[in-house]
Protein backbone atom coordinates (compact mmCIF):
# COMPACT_ATOMS: atom_id res chain seq x y z
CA UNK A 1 16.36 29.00 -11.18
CA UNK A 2 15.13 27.18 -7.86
CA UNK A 3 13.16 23.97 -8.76
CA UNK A 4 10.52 22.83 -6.28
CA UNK A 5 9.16 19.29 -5.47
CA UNK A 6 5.67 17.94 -6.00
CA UNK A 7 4.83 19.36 -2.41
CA UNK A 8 6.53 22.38 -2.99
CA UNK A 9 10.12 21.75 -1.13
CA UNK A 10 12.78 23.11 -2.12
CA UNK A 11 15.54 20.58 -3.74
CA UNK A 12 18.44 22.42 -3.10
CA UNK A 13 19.88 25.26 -1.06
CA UNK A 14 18.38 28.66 -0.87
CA UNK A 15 19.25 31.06 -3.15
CA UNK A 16 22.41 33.54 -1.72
CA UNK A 17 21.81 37.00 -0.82
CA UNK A 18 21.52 39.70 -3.61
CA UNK A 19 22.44 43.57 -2.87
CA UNK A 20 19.19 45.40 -4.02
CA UNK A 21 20.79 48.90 -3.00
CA UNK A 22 22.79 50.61 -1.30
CA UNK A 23 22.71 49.03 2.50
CA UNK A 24 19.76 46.35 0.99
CA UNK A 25 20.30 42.92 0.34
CA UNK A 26 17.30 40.62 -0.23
CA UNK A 27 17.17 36.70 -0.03
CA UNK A 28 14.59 34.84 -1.78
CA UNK A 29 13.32 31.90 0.03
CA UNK A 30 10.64 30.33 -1.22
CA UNK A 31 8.51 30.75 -4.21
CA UNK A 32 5.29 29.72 -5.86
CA UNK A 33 1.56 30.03 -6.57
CA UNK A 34 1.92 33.82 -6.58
CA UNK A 35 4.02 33.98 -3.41
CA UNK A 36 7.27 34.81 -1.92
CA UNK A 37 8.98 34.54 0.94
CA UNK A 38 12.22 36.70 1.08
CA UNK A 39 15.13 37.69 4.08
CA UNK A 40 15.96 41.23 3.83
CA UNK A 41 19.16 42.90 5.87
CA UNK A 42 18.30 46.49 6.04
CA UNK A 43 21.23 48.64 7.50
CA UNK A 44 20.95 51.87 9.34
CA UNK A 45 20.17 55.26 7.10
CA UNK A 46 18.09 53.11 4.19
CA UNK A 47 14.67 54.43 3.66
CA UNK A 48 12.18 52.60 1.11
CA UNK A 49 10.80 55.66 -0.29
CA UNK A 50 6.77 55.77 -0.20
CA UNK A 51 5.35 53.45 -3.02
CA UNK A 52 2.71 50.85 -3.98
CA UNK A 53 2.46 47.96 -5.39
CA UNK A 54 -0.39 45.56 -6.91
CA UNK A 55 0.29 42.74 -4.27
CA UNK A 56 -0.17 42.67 -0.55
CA UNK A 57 3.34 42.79 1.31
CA UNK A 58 3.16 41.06 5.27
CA UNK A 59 6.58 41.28 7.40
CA UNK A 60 8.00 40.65 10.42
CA UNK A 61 10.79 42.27 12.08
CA UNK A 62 13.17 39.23 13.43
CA UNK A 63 15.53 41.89 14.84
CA UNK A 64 16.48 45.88 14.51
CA UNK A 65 14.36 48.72 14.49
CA UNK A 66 12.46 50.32 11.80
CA UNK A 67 10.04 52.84 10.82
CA UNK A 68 6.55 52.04 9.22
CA UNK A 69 4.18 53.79 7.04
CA UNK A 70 0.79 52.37 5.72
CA UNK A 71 -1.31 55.11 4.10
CA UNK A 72 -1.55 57.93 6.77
CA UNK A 73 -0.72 55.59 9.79
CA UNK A 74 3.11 55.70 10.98
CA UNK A 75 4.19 53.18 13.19
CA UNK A 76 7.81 52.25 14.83
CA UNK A 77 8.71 48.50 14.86
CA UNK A 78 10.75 46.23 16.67
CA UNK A 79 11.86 42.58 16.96
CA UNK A 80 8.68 40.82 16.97
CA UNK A 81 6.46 43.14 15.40
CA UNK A 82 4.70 42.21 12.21
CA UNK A 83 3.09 44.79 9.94
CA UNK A 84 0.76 44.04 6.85
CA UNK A 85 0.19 46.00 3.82
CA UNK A 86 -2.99 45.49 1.05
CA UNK A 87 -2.42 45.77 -2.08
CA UNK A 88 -2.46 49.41 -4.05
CA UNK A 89 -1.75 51.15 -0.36
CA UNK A 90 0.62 53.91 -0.20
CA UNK A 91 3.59 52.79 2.24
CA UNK A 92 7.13 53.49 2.72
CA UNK A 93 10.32 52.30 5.85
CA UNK A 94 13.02 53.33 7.01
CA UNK A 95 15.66 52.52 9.34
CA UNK A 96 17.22 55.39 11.43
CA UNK A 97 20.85 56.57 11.54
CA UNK A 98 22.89 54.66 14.13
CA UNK A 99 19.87 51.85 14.73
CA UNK A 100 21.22 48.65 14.39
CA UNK A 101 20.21 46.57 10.64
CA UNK A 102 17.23 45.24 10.25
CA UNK A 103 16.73 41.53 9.55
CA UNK A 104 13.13 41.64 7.99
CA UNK A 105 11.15 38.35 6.80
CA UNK A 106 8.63 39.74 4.24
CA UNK A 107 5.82 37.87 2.27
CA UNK A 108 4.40 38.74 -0.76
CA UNK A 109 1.58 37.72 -2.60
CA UNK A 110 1.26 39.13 -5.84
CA UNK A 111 -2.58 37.48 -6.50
CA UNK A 112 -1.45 36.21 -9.73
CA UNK A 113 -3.61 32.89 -9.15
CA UNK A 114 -2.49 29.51 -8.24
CA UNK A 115 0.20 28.73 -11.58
CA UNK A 116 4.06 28.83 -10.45
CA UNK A 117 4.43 32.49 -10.97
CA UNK A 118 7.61 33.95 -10.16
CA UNK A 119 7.25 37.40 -7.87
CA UNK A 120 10.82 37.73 -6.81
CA UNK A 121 11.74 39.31 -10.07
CA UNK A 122 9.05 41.71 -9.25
CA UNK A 123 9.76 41.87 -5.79
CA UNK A 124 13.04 42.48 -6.44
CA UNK A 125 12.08 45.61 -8.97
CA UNK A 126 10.38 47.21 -6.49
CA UNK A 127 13.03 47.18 -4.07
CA UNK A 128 15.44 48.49 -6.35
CA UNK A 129 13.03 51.24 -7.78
CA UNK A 130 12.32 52.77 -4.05
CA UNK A 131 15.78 52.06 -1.62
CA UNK A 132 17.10 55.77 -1.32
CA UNK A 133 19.72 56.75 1.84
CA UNK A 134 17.91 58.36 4.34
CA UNK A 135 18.56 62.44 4.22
């Protein structure tokens, strides 16, 4: 379990990668006070299915390309584009057949005040419950 200084720095090395699903591996970050930071590697043909989720979700694509949805808004993103979900909003993404993977940097907040909760566990669940290969 990843301790954290009086300022909130991490004391040792980040945590390694974890394979969520097929073609989905997630790395938490950093964690605390009802957020998380996390490294996803997305690879071509993985859809998140359309879901919600209690906490608001903000990412930005460091590099690949990727579909977005955000209630009935659809959006395509690239490297450098940042997208922001609030919390209960349908959304869903998806990364197309023969794109290259996507290296994602996604925040979560899951509003659960300011103790040392931990969200990747919950993060984590979600991710498993909605990675399906793209049809």
């Amino acid at each position: 379990m990843p301790r954290s200084g009086a300022r909130g720095i991490r004391e040792e090395a980040a945590p390694h990668w974890v394979e969520v699903g097929p073609g989905v591996r997630m790395r938490p970050m950093v964690e605390g006070s009802g957020t998380a930071v996390v490294f996803y590697r997305i690879d071509p043909g993985v859809e998140f299915v359309s879901h919600r989720h209690e906490f608001a979700e903000l990412g930005v694509v460091l590099s690949g390309r990727a579909r977005i949805s955000v209630g009935s808004a659809e959006r395509d993103l690239r490297e450098g584009d940042s997208f922001y979900v609030p919390p209960d909003v349908e959304h869903g993404f998806s990364v197309s057949p023969g794109s290259p993977p996507v290296m994602l940097l996604d925040i979560s907040t899951a509003g659960l005040g300011s103790g040392e909760a931990r969200v990747t566990p919950r993060v984590l669940e979600y991710a498993q419950d909605t990675v399906r290969p793209r049809r």
